[in-house]
PDB file of N, CA and C in Angstrom:
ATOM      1  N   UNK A   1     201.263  32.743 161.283  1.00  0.00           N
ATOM      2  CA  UNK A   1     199.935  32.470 160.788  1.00  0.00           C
ATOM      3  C   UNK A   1     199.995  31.862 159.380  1.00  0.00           C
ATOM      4  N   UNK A   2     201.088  32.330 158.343  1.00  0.00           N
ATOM      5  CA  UNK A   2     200.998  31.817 157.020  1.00  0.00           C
ATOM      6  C   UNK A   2     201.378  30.254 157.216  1.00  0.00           C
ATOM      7  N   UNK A   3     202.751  30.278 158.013  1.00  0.00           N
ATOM      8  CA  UNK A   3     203.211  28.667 157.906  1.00  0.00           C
ATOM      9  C   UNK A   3     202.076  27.963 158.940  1.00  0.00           C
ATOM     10  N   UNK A   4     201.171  28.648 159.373  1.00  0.00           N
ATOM     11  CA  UNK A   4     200.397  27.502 159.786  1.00  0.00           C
ATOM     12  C   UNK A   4     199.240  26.814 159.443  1.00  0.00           C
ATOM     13  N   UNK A   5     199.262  27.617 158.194  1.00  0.00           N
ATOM     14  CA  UNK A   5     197.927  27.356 157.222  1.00  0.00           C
ATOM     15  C   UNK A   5     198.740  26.981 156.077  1.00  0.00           C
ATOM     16  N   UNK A   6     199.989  27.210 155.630  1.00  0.00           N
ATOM     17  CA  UNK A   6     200.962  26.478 154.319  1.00  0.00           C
ATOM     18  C   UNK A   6     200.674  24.737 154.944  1.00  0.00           C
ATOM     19  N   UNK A   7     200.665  24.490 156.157  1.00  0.00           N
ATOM     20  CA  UNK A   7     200.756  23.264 157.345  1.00  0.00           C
ATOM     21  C   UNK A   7     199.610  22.557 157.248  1.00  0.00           C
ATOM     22  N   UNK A   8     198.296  23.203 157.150  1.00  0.00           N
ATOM     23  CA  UNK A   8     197.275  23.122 157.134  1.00  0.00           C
ATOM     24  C   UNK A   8     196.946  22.296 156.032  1.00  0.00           C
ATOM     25  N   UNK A   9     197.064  23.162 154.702  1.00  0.00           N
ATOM     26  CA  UNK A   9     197.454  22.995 153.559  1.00  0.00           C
ATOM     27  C   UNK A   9     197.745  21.210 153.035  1.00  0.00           C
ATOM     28  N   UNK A  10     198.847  21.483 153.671  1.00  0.00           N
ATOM     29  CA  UNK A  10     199.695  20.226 153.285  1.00  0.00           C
ATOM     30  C   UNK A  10     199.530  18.813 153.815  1.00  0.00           C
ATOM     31  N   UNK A  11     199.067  19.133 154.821  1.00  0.00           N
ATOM     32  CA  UNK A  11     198.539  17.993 155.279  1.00  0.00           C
ATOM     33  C   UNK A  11     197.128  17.456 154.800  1.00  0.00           C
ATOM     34  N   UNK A  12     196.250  18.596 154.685  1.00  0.00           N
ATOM     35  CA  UNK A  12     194.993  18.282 153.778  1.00  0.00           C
ATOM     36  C   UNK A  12     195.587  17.803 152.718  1.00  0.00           C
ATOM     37  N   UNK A  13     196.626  17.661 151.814  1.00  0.00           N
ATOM     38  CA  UNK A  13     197.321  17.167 150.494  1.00  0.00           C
ATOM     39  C   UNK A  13     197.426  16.009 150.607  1.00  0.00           C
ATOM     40  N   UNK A  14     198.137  15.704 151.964  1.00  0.00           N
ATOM     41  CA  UNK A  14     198.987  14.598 151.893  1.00  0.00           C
ATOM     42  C   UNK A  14     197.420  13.440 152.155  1.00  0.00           C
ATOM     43  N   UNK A  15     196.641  13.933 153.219  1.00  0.00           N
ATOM     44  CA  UNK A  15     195.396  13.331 153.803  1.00  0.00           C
ATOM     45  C   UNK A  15     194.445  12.564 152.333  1.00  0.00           C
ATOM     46  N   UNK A  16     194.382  13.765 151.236  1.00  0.00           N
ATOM     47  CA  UNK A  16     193.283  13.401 150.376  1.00  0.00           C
ATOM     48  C   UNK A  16     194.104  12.355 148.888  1.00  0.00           C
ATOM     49  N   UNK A  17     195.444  12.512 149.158  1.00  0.00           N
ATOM     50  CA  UNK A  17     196.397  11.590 148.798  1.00  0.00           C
ATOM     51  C   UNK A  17     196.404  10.210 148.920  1.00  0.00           C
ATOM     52  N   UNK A  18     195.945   9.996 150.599  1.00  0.00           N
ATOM     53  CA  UNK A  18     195.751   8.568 151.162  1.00  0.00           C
ATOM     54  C   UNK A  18     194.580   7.972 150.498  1.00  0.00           C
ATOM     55  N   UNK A  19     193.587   8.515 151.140  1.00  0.00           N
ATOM     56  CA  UNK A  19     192.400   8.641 150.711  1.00  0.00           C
ATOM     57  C   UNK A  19     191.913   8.096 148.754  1.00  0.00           C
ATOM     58  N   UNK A  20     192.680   8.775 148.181  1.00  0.00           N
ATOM     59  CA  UNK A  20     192.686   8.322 146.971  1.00  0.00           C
ATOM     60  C   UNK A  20     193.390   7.015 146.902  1.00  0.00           C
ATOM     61  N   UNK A  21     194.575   6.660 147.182  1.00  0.00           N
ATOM     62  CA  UNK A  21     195.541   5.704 147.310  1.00  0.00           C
ATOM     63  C   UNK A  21     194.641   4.473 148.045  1.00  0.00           C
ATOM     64  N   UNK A  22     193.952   4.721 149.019  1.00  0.00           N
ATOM     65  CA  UNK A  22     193.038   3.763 149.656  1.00  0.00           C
ATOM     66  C   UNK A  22     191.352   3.399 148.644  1.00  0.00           C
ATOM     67  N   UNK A  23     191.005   4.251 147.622  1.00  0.00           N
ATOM     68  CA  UNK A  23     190.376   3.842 146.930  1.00  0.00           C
ATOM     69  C   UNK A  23     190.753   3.024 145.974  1.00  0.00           C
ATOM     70  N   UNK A  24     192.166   3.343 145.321  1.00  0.00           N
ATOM     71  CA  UNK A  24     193.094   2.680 144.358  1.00  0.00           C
ATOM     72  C   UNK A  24     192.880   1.312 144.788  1.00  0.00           C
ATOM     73  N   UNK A  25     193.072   0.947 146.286  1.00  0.00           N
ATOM     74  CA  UNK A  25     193.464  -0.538 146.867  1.00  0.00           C
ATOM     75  C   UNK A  25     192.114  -0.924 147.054  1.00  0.00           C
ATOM     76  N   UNK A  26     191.389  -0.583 147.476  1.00  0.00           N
ATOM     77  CA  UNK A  26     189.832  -1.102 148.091  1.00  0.00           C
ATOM     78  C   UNK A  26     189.078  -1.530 146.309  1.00  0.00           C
ATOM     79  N   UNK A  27     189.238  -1.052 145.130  1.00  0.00           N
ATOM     80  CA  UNK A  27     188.161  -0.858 144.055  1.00  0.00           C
ATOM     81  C   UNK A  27     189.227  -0.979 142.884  1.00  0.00           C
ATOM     82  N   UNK A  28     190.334  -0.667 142.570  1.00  0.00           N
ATOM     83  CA  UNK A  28     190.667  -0.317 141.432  1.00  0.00           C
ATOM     84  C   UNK A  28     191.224   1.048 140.549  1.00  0.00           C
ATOM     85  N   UNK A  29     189.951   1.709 141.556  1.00  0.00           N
ATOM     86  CA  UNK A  29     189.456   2.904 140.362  1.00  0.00           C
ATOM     87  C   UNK A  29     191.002   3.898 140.506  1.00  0.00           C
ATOM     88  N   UNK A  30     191.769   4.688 139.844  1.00  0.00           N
ATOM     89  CA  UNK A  30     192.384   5.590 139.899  1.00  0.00           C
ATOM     90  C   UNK A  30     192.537   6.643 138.782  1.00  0.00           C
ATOM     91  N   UNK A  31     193.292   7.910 139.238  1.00  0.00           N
ATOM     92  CA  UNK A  31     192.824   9.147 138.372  1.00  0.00           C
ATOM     93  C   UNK A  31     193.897   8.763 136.759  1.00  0.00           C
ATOM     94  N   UNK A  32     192.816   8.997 135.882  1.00  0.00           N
ATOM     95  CA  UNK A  32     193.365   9.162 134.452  1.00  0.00           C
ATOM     96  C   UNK A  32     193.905   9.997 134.201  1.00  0.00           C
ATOM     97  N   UNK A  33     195.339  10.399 134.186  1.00  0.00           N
ATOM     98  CA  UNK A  33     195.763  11.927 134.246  1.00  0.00           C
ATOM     99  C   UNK A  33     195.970  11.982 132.751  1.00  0.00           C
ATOM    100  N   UNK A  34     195.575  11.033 131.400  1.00  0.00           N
ATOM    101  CA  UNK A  34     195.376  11.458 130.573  1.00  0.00           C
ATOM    102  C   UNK A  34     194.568  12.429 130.105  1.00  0.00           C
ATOM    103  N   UNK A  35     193.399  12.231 130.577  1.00  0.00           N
ATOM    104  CA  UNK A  35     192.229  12.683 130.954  1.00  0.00           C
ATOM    105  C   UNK A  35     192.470  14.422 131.205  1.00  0.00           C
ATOM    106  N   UNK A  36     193.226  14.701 132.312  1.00  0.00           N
ATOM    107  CA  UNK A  36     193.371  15.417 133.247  1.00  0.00           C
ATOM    108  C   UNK A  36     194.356  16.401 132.208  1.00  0.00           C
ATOM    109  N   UNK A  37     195.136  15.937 132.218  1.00  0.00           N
ATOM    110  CA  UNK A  37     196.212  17.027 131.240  1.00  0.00           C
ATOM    111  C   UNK A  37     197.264  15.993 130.028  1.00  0.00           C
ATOM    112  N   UNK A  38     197.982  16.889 129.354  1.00  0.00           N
ATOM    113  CA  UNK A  38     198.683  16.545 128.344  1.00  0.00           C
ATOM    114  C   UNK A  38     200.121  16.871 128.744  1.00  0.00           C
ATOM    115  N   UNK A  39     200.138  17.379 129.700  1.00  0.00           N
ATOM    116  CA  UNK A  39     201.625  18.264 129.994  1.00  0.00           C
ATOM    117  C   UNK A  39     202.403  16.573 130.948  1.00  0.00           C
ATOM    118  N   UNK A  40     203.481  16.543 130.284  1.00  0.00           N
ATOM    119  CA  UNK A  40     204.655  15.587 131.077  1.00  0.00           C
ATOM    120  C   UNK A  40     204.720  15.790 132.073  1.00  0.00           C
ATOM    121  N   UNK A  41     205.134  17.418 132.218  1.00  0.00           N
ATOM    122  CA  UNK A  41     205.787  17.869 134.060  1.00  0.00           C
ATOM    123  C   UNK A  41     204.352  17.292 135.015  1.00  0.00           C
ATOM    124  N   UNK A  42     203.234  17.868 134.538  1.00  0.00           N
ATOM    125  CA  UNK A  42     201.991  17.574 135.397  1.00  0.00           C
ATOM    126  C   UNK A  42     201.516  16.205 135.516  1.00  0.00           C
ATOM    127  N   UNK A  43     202.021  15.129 135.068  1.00  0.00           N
ATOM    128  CA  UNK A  43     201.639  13.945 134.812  1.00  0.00           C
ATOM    129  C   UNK A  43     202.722  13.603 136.103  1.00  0.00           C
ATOM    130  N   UNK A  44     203.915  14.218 136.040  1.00  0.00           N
ATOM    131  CA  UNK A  44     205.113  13.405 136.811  1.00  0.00           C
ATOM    132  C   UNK A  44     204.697  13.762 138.400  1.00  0.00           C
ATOM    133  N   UNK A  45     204.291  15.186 138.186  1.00  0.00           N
ATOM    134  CA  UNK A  45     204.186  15.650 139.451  1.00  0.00           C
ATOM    135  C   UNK A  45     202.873  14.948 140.182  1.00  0.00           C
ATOM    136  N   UNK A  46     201.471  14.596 139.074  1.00  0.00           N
ATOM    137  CA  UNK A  46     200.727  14.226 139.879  1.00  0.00           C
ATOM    138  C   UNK A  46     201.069  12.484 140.341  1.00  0.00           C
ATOM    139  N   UNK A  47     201.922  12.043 139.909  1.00  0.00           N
ATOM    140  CA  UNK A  47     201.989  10.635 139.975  1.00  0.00           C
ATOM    141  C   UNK A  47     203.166  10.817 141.227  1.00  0.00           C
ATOM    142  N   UNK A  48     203.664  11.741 141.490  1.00  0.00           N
ATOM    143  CA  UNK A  48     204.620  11.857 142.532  1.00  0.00           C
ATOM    144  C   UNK A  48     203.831  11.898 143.843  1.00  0.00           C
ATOM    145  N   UNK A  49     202.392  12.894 143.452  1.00  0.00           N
ATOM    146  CA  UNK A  49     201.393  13.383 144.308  1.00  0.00           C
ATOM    147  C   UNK A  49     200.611  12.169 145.245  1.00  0.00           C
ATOM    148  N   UNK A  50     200.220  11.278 143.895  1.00  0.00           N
ATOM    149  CA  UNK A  50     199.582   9.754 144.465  1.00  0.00           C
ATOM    150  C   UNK A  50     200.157   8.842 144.845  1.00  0.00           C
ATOM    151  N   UNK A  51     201.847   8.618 144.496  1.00  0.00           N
ATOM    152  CA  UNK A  51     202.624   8.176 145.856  1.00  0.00           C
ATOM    153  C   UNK A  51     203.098   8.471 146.674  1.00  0.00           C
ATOM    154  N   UNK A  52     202.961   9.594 147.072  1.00  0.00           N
ATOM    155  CA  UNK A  52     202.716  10.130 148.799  1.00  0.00           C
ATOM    156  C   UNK A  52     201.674   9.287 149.396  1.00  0.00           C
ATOM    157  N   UNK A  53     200.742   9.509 148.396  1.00  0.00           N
ATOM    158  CA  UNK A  53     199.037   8.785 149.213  1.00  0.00           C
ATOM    159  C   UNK A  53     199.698   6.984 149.646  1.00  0.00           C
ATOM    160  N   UNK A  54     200.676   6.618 148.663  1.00  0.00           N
ATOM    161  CA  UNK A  54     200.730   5.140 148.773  1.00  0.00           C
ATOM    162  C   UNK A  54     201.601   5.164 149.795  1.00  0.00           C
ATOM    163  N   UNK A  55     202.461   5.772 149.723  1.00  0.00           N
ATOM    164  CA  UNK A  55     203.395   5.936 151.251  1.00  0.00           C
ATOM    165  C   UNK A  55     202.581   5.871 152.444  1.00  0.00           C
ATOM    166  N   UNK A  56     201.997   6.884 152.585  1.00  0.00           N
ATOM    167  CA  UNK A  56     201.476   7.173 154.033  1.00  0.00           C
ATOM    168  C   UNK A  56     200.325   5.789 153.892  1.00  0.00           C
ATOM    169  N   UNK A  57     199.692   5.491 153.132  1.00  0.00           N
ATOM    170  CA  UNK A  57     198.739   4.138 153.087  1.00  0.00           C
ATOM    171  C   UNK A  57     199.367   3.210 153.690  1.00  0.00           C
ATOM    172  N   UNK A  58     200.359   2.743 153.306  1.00  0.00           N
ATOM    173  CA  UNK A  58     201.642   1.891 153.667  1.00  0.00           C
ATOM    174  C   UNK A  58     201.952   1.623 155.043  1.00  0.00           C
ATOM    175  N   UNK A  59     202.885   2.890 155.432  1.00  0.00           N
ATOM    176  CA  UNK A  59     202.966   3.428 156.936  1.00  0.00           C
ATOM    177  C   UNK A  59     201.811   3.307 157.736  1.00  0.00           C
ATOM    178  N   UNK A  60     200.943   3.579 157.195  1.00  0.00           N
ATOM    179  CA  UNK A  60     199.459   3.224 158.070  1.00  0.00           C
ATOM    180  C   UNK A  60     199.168   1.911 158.206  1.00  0.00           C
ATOM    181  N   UNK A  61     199.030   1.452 157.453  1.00  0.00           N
ATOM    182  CA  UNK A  61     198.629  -0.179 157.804  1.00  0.00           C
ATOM    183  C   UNK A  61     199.820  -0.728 158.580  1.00  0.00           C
ATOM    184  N   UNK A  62     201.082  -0.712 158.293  1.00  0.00           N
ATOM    185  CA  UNK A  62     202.248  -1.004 158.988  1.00  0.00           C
ATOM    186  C   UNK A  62     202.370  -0.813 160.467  1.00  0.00           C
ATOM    187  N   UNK A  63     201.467   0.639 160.661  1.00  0.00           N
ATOM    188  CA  UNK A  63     201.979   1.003 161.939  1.00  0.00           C
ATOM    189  C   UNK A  63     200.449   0.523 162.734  1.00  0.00           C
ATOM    190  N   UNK A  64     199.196   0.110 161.816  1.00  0.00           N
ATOM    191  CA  UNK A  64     198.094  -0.390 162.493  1.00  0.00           C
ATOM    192  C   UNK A  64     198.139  -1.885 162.487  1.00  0.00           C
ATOM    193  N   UNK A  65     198.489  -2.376 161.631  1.00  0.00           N
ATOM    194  CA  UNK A  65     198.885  -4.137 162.184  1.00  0.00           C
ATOM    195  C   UNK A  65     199.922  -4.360 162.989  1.00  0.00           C
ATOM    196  N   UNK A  66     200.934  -3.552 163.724  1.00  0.00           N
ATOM    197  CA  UNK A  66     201.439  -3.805 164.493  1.00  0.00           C
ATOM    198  C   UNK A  66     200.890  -3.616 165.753  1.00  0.00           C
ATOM    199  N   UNK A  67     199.804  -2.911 165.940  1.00  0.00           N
ATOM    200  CA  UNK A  67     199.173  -2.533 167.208  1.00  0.00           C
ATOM    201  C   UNK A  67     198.803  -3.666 167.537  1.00  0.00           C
ATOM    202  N   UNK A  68     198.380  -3.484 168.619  1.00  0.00           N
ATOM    203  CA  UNK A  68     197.337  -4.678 169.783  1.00  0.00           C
ATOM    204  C   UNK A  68     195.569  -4.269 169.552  1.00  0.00           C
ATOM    205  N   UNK A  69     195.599  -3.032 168.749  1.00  0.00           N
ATOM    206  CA  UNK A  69     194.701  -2.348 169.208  1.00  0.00           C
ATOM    207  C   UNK A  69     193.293  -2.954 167.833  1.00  0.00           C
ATOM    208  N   UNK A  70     194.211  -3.172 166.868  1.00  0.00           N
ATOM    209  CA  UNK A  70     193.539  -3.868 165.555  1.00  0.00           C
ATOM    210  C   UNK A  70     193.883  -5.222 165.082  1.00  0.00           C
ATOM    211  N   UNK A  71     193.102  -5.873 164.843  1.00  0.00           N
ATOM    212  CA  UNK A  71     192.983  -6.913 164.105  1.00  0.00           C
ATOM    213  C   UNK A  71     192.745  -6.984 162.680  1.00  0.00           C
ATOM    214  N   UNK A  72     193.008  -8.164 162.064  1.00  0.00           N
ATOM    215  CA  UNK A  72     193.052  -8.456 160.605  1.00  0.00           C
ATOM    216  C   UNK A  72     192.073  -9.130 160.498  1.00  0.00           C
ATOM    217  N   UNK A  73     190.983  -8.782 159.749  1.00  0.00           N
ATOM    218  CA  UNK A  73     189.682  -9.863 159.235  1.00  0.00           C
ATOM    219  C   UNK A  73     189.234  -9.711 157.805  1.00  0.00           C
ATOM    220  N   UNK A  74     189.712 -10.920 157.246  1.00  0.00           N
ATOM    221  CA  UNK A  74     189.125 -10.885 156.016  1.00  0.00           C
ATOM    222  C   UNK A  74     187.778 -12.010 155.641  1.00  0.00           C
TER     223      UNK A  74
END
């Protein structure tokens, strides 16, 4: 029951990761972790945090323009 909500967890992480990472690309806008904190470790870790989001963003489009199932329209 714990590792399946640690699971839960993490994937909600990785999910609201993209999500941010996909606002980054669509607008610009991204988090000021000046703003946010002063601490190094927390700066590294959250910038480690928001390229997860760019990873899986990545992998996603990669693995959706290869489909049949989507098209590209700009």
């Amino acid at each position: 029951m714990v590792f399946g909500r640690l699971t839960h967890y993490a994937f909600d992480a990785v999910l609201f990761s993209a999500f941010l990472a996909g606002i980054k690309r669509s607008t610009g806008l991204t988090l000021n972790s000046d703003k946010i904190t002063e601490s190094k470790e927390v700066k590294r870790w959250l910038d480690g945090y928001l390229g997860v989001g760019e990873w899986v963003m990545d992998q996603s489009i990669a693995v959706l323009g290869s489909s049949g199932y989507f098209e590209r329209k700009r």
